[in-house]
C-alpha atoms as a PDB file:
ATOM      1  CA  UNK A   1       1.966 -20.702   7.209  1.00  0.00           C
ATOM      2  CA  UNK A   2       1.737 -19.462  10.741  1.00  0.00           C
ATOM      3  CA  UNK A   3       3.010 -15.647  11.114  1.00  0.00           C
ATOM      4  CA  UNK A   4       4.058 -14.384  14.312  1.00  0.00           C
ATOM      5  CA  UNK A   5       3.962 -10.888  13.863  1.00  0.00           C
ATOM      6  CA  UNK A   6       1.058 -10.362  11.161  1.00  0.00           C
ATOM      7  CA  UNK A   7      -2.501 -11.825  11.336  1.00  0.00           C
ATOM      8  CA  UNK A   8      -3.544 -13.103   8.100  1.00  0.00           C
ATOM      9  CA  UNK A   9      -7.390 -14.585   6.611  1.00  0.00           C
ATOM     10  CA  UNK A  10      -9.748 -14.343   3.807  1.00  0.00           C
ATOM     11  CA  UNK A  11     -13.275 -12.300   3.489  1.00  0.00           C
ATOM     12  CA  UNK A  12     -14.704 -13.000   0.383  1.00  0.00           C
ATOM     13  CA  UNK A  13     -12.097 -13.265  -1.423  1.00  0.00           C
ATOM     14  CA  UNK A  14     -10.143 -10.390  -0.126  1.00  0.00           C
ATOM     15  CA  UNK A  15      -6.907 -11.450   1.991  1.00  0.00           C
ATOM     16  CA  UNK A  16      -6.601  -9.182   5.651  1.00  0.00           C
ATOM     17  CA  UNK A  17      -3.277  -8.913   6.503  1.00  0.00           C
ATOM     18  CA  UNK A  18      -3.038  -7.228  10.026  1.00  0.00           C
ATOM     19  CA  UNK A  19       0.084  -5.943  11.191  1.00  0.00           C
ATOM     20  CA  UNK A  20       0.497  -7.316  14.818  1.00  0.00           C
ATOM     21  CA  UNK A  21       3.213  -6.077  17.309  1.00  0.00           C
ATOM     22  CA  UNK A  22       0.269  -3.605  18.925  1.00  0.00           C
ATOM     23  CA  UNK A  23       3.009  -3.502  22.394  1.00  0.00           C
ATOM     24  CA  UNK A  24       5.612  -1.966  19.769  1.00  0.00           C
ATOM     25  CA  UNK A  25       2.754   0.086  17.928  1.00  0.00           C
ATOM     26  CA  UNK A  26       3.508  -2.371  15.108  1.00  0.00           C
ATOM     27  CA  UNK A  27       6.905  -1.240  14.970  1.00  0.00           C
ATOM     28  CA  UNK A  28       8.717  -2.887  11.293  1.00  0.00           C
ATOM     29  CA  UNK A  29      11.572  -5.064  12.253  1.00  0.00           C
ATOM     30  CA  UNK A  30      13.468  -7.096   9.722  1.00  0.00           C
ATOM     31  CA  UNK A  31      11.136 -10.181  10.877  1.00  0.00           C
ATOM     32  CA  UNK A  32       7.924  -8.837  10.071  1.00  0.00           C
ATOM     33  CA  UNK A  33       8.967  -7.527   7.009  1.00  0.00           C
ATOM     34  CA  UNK A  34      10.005 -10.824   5.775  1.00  0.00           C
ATOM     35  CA  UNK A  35       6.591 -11.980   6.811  1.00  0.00           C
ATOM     36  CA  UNK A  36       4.739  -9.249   5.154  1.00  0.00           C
ATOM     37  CA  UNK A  37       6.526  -9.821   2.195  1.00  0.00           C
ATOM     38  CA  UNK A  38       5.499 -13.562   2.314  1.00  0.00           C
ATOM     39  CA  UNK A  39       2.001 -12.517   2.708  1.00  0.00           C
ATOM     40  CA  UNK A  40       1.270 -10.800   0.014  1.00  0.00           C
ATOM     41  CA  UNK A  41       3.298 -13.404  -2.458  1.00  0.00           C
ATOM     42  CA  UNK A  42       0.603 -15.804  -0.728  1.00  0.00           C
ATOM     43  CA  UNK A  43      -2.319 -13.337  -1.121  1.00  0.00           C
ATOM     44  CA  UNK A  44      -1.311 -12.998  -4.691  1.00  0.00           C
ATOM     45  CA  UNK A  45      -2.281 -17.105  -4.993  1.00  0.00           C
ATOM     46  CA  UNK A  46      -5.094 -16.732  -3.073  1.00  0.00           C
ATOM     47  CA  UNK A  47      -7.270 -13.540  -3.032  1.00  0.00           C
ATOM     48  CA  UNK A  48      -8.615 -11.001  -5.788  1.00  0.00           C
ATOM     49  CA  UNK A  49      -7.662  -7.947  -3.461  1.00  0.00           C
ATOM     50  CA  UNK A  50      -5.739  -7.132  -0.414  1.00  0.00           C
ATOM     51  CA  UNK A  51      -6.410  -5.198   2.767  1.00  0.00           C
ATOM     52  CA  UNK A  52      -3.467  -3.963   5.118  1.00  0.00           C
ATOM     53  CA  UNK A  53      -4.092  -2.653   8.273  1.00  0.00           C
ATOM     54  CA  UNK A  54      -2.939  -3.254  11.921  1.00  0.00           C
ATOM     55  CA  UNK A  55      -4.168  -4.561  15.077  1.00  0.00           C
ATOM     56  CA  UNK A  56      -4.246  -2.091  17.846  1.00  0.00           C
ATOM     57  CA  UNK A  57      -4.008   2.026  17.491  1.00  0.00           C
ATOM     58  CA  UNK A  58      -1.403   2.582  15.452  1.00  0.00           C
ATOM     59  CA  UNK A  59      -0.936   1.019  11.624  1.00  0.00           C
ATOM     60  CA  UNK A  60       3.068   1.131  11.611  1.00  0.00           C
ATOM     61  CA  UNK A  61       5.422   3.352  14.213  1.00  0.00           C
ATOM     62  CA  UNK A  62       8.188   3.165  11.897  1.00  0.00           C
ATOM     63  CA  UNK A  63      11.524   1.030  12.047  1.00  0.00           C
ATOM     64  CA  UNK A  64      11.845  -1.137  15.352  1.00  0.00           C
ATOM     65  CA  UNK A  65      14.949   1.130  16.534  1.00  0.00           C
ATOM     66  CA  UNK A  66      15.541  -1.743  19.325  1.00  0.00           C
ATOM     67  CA  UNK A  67      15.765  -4.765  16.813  1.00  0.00           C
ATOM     68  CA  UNK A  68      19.602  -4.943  16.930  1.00  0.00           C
ATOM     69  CA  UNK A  69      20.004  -5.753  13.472  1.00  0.00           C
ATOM     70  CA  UNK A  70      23.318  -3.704  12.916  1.00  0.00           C
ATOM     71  CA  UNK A  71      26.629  -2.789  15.273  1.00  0.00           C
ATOM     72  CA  UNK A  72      26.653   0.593  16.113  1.00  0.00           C
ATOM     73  CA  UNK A  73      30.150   0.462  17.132  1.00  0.00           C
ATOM     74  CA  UNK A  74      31.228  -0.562  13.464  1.00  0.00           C
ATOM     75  CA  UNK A  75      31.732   2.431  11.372  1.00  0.00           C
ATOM     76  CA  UNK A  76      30.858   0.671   8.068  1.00  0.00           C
ATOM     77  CA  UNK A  77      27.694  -0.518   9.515  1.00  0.00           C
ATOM     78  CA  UNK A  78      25.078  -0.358   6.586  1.00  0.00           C
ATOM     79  CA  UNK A  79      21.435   0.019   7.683  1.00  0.00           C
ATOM     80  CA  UNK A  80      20.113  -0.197   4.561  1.00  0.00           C
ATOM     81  CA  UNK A  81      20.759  -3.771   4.127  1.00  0.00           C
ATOM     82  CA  UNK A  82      17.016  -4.476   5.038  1.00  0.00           C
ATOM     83  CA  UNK A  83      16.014  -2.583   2.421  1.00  0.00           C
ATOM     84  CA  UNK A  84      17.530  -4.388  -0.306  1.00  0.00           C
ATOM     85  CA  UNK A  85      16.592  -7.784   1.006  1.00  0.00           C
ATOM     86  CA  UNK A  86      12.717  -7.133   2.054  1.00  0.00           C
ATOM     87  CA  UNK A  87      11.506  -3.498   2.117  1.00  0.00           C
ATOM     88  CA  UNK A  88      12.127  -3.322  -1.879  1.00  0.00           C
ATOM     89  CA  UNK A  89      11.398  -6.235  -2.928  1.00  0.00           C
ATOM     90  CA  UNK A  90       7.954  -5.514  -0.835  1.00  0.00           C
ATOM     91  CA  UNK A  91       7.353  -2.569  -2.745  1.00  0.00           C
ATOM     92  CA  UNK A  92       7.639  -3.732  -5.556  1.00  0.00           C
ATOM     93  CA  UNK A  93       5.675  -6.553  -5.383  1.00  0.00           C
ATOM     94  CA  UNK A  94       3.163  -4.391  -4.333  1.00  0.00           C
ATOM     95  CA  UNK A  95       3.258  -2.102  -7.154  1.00  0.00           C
ATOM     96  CA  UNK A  96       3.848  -4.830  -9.943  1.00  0.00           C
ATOM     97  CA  UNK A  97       1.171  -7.037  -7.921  1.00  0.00           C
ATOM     98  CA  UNK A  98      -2.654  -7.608 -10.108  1.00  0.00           C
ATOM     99  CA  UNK A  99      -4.360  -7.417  -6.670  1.00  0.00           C
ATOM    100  CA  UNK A 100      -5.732  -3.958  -5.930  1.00  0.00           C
ATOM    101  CA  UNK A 101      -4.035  -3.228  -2.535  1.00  0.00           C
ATOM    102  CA  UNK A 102      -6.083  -1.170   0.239  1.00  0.00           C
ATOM    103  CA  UNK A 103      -4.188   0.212   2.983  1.00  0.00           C
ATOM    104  CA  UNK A 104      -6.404   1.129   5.966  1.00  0.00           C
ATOM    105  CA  UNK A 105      -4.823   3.322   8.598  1.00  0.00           C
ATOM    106  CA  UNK A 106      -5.654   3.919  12.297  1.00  0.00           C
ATOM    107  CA  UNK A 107      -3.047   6.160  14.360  1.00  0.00           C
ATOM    108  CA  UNK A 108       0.603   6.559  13.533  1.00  0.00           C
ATOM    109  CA  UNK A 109       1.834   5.687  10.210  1.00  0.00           C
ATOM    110  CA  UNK A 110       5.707   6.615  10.256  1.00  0.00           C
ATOM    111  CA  UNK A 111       8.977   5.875   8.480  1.00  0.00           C
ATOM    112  CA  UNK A 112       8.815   2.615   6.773  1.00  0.00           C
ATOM    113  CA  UNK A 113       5.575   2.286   7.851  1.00  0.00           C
ATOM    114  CA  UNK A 114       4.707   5.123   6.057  1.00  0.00           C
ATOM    115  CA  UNK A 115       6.127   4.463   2.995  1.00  0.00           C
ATOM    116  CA  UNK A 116       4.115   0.964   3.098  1.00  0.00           C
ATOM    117  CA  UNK A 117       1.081   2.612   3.234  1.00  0.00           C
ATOM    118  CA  UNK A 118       1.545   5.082   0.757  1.00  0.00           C
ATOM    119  CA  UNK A 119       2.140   2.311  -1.878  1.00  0.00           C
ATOM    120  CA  UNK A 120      -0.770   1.182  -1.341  1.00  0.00           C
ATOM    121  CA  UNK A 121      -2.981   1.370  -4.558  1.00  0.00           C
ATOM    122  CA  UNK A 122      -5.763   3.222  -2.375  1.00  0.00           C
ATOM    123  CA  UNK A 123      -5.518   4.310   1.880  1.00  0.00           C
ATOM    124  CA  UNK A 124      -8.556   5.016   3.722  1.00  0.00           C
ATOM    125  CA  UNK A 125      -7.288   6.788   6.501  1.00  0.00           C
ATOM    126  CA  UNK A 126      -8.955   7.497  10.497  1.00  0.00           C
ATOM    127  CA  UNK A 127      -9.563  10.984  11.836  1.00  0.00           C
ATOM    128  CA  UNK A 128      -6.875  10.407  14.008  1.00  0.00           C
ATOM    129  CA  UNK A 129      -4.107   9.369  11.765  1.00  0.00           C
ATOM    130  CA  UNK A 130      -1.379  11.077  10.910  1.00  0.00           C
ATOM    131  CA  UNK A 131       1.554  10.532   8.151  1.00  0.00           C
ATOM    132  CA  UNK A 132       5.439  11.057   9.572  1.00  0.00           C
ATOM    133  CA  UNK A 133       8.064  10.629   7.253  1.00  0.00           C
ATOM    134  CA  UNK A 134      10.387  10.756  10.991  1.00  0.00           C
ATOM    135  CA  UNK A 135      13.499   9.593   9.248  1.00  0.00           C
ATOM    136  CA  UNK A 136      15.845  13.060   9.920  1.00  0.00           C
ATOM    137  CA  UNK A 137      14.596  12.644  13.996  1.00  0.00           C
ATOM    138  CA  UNK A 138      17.182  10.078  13.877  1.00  0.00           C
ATOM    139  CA  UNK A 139      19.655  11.570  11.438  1.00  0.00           C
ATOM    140  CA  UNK A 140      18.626   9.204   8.153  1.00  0.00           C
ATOM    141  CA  UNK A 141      17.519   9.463   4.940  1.00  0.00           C
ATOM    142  CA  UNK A 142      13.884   8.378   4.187  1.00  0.00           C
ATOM    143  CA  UNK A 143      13.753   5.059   2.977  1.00  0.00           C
ATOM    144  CA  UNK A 144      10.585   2.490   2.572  1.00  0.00           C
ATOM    145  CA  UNK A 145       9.737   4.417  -1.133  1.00  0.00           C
ATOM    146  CA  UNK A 146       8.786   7.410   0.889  1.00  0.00           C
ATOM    147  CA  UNK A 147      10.658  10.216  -1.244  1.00  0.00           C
ATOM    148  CA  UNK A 148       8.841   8.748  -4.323  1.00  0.00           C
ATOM    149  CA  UNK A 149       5.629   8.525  -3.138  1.00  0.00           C
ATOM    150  CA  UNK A 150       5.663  11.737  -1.567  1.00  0.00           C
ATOM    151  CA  UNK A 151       6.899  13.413  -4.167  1.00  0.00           C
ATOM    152  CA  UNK A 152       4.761  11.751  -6.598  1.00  0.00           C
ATOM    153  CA  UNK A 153       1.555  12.407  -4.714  1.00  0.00           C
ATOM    154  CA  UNK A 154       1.650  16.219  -3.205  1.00  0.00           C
ATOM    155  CA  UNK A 155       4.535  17.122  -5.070  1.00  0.00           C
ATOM    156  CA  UNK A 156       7.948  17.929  -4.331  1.00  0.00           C
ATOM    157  CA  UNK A 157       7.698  20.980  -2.644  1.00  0.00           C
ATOM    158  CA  UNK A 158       5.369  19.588  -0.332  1.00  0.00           C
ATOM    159  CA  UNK A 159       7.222  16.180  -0.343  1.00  0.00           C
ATOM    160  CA  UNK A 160      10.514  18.034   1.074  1.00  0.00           C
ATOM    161  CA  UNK A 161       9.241  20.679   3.568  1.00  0.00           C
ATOM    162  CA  UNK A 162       7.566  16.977   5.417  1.00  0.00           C
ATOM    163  CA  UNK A 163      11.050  15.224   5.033  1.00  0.00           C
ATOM    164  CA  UNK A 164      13.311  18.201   5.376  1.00  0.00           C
ATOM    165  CA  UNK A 165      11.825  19.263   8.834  1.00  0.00           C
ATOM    166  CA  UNK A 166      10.102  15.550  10.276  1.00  0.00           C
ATOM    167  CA  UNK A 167       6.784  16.828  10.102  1.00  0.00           C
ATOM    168  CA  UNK A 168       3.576  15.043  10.826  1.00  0.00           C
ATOM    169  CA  UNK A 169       0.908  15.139   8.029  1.00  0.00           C
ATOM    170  CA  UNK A 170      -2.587  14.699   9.703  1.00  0.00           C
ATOM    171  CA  UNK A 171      -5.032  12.975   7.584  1.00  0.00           C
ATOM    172  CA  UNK A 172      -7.482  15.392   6.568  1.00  0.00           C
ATOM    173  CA  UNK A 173      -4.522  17.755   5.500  1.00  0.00           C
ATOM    174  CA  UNK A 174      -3.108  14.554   3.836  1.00  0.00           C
ATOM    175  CA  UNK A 175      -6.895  14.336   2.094  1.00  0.00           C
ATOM    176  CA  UNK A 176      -6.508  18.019   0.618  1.00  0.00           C
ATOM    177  CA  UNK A 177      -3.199  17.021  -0.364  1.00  0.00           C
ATOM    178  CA  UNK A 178      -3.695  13.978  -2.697  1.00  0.00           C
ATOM    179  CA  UNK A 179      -2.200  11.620  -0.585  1.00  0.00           C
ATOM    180  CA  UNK A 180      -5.150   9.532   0.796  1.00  0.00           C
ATOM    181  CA  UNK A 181      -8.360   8.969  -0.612  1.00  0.00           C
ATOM    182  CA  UNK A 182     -11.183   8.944   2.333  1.00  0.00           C
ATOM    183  CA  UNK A 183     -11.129   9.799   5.778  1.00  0.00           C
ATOM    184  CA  UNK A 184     -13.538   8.340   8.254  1.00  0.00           C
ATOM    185  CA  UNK A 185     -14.006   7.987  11.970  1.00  0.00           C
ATOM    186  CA  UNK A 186     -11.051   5.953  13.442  1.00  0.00           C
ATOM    187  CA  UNK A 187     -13.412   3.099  14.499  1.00  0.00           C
ATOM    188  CA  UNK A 188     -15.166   2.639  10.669  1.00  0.00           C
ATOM    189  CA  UNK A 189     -11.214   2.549   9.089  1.00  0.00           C
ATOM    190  CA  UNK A 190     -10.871  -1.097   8.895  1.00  0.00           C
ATOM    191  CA  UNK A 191     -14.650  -1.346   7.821  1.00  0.00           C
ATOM    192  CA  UNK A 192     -14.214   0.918   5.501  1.00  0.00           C
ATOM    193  CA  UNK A 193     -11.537  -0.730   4.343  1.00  0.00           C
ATOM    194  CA  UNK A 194     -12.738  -3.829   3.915  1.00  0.00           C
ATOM    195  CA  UNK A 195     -16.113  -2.825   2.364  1.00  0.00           C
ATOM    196  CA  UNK A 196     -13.946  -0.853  -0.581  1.00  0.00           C
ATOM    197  CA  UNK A 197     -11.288  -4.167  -0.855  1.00  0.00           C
ATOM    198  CA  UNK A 198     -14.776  -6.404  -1.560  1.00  0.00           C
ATOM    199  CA  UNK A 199     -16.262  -3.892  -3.683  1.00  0.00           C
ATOM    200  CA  UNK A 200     -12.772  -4.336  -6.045  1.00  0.00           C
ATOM    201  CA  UNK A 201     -12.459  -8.187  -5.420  1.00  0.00           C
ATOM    202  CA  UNK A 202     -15.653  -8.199  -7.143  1.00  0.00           C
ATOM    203  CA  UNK A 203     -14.446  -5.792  -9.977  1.00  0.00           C
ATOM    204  CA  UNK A 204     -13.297  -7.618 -13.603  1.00  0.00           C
ATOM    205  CA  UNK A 205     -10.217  -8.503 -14.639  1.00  0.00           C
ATOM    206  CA  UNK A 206      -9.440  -5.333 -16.167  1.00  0.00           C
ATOM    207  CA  UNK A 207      -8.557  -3.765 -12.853  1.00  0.00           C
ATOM    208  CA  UNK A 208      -5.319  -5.092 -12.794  1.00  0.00           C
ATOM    209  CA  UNK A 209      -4.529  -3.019 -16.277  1.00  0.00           C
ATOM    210  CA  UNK A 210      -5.668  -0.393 -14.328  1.00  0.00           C
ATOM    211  CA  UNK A 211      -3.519  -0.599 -12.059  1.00  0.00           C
ATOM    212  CA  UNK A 212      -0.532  -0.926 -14.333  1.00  0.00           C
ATOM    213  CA  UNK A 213      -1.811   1.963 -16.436  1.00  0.00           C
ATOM    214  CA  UNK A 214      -2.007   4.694 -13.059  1.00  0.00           C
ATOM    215  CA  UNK A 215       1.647   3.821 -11.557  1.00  0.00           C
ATOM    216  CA  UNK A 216       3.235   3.736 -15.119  1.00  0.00           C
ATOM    217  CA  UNK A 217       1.918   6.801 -15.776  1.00  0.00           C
ATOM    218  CA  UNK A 218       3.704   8.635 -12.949  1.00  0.00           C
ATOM    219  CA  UNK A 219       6.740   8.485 -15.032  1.00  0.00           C
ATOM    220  CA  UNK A 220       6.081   7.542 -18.159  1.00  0.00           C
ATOM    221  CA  UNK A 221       6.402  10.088 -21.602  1.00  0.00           C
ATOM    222  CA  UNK A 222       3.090  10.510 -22.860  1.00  0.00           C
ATOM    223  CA  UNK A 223       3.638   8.717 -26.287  1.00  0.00           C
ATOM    224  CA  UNK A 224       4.942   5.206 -24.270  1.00  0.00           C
ATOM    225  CA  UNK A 225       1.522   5.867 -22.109  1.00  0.00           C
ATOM    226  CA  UNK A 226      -0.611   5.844 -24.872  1.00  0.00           C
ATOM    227  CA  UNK A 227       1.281   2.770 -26.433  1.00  0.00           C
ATOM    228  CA  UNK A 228       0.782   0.907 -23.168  1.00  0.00           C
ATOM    229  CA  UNK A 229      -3.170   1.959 -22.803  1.00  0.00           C
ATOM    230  CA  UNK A 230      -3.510   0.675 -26.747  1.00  0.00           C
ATOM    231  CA  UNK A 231      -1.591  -2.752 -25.454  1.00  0.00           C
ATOM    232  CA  UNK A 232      -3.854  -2.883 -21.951  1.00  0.00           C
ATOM    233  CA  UNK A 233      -6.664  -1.897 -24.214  1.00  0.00           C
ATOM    234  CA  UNK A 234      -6.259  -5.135 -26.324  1.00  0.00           C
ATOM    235  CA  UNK A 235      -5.461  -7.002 -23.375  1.00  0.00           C
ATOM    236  CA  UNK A 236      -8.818  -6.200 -21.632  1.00  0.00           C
ATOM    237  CA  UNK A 237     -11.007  -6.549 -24.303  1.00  0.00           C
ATOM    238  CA  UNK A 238     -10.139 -10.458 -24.818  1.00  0.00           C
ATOM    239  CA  UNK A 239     -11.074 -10.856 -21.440  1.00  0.00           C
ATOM    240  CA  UNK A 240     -14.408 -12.668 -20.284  1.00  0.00           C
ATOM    241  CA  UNK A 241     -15.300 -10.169 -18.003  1.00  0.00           C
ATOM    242  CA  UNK A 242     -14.974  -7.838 -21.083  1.00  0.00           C
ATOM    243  CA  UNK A 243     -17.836  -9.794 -22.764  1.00  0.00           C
ATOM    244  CA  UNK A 244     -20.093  -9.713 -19.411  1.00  0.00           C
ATOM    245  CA  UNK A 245     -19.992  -5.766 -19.345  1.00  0.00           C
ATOM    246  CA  UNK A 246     -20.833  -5.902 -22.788  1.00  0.00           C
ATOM    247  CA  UNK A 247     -23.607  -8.092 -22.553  1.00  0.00           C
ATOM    248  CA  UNK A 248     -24.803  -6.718 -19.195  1.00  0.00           C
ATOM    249  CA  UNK A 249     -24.782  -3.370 -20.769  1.00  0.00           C
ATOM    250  CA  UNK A 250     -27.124  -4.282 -23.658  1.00  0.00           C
ATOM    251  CA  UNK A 251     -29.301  -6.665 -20.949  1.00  0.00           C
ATOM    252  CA  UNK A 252     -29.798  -2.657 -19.073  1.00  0.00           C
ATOM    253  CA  UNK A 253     -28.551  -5.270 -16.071  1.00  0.00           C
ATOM    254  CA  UNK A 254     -25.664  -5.328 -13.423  1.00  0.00           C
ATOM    255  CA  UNK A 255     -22.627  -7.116 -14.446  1.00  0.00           C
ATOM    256  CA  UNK A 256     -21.506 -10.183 -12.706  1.00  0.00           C
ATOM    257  CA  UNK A 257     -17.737 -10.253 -13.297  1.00  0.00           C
ATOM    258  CA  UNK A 258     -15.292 -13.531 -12.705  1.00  0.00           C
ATOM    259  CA  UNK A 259     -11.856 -11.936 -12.656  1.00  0.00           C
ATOM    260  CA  UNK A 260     -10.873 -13.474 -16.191  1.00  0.00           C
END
């Protein structure tokens, strides 16, 4: 499939999905959403990880406030219609996905575009970005998984003083905080990026249990946690990849994993 708003190729078995709108500074309208949301059901056939980042200097600049999607002059309008029809369904893909997801982000990463990122499973982040949960600027709510994330990653207090007041949350302040997990110079971000999304495409099977195992435990009671590790545990170690470490171990020699 041909996108129109989102570049889209494999690198060693890692899918790049760039957003591309670079005149709108990759502002999310309905349309890319639906695309991005196709993507990553596609990378999910076709790749062992996923990177997201953006062509040109920003990585998202929030909801495309031009895209007349709704009728101002009807007071029943609902905006959030969007988000039950693509945004969700996007993040939850993302989170429910086996791919480990890298989100690498140059400039700008606001709103929606915010929230995107930050359900990413790991975001390597430029200098020069910054993290703007912009949403009361225009008299809304946040939206795009935002209050979770936030909340979930620097905590609430944190999470409300950014929403409350529409402030922007630099990277290496969003570092210190928990958010992101490296910061590099703006020009090594999708390198960086990449490097890291090989480095896991490469990684066994058992990543994906991994990954199910961090986001459930953001909300999970401790005794379903360790219930789900002993299931995840069993899971893992009838995988092939499981033998390889094993035998690699013993050999004193690197493993050389297949992803089953």
């Amino acid at each position: 499939m041909a996108y129109e708003k989102l570049l889209y190729e494999l690198n060693e078995s890692v899918a790049i999905i760039r957003l591309n709108d670079p005149a709108t500074l990759n502002a999310m309208s309905d349309f890319m959403g639906a695309e991005l949301l196709h993507a990553f059901r596609r990378a999910e056939q076709e790749a062992k990880a996923v990177l997201l980042t953006s062509v040109g200097r920003a990585f998202c600049s929030g909801a495309n406030l031009s895209d007349n999607t709704f009728d101002l002059n009807d007071p029943h309008r609902d905006v959030g219609v969007g988000l039950q029809n693509i945004y969700n369904p996007l993040l939850l893909d993302m989170r429910a996905s086996r791919l480990p997801i890298i989100a690498a982000v140059k400039g700008a990463a606001a709103g929606v575009g915010c929230g995107i990122a930050c359900a990413a499973d790991m975001i390597i982040a430029g200098e020069g970005a910054f993290f703007f949960p912009a949403f009361r600027h225009v008299g809304l709510s946040p939206d795009g998984g935002i209050s979770y994330m936030l909340a979930r990653s620097i905590g609430r207090v944190r999470a409300m003083e950014l929403m409350m007041l529409g402030l922007k949350l630099q990277a290496p302040e969003a570092l210190r905080w928990g958010l992101i997990n490296r910061v590099v110079a703006d020009e090594a971000v999708e390198e960086e990026g990449l490097r890291l999304a090989i480095e896991l495409a490469a990684g066994p099977s058992s990543l994906a249990l991994i990954k199910e195992a961090a986001w459930a435990a953001v909300e999970a009671p401790l005794a379903e946690q360790l219930q789900r590790e002993r299931a995840l545990q069993r899971d893992a170690g009838r995988s092939s990849d499981f033998l390889e470490g094993i035998h690699s171990f013993r050999e004193r020699r690197k493993a050389t994993f297949i992803g089953r």
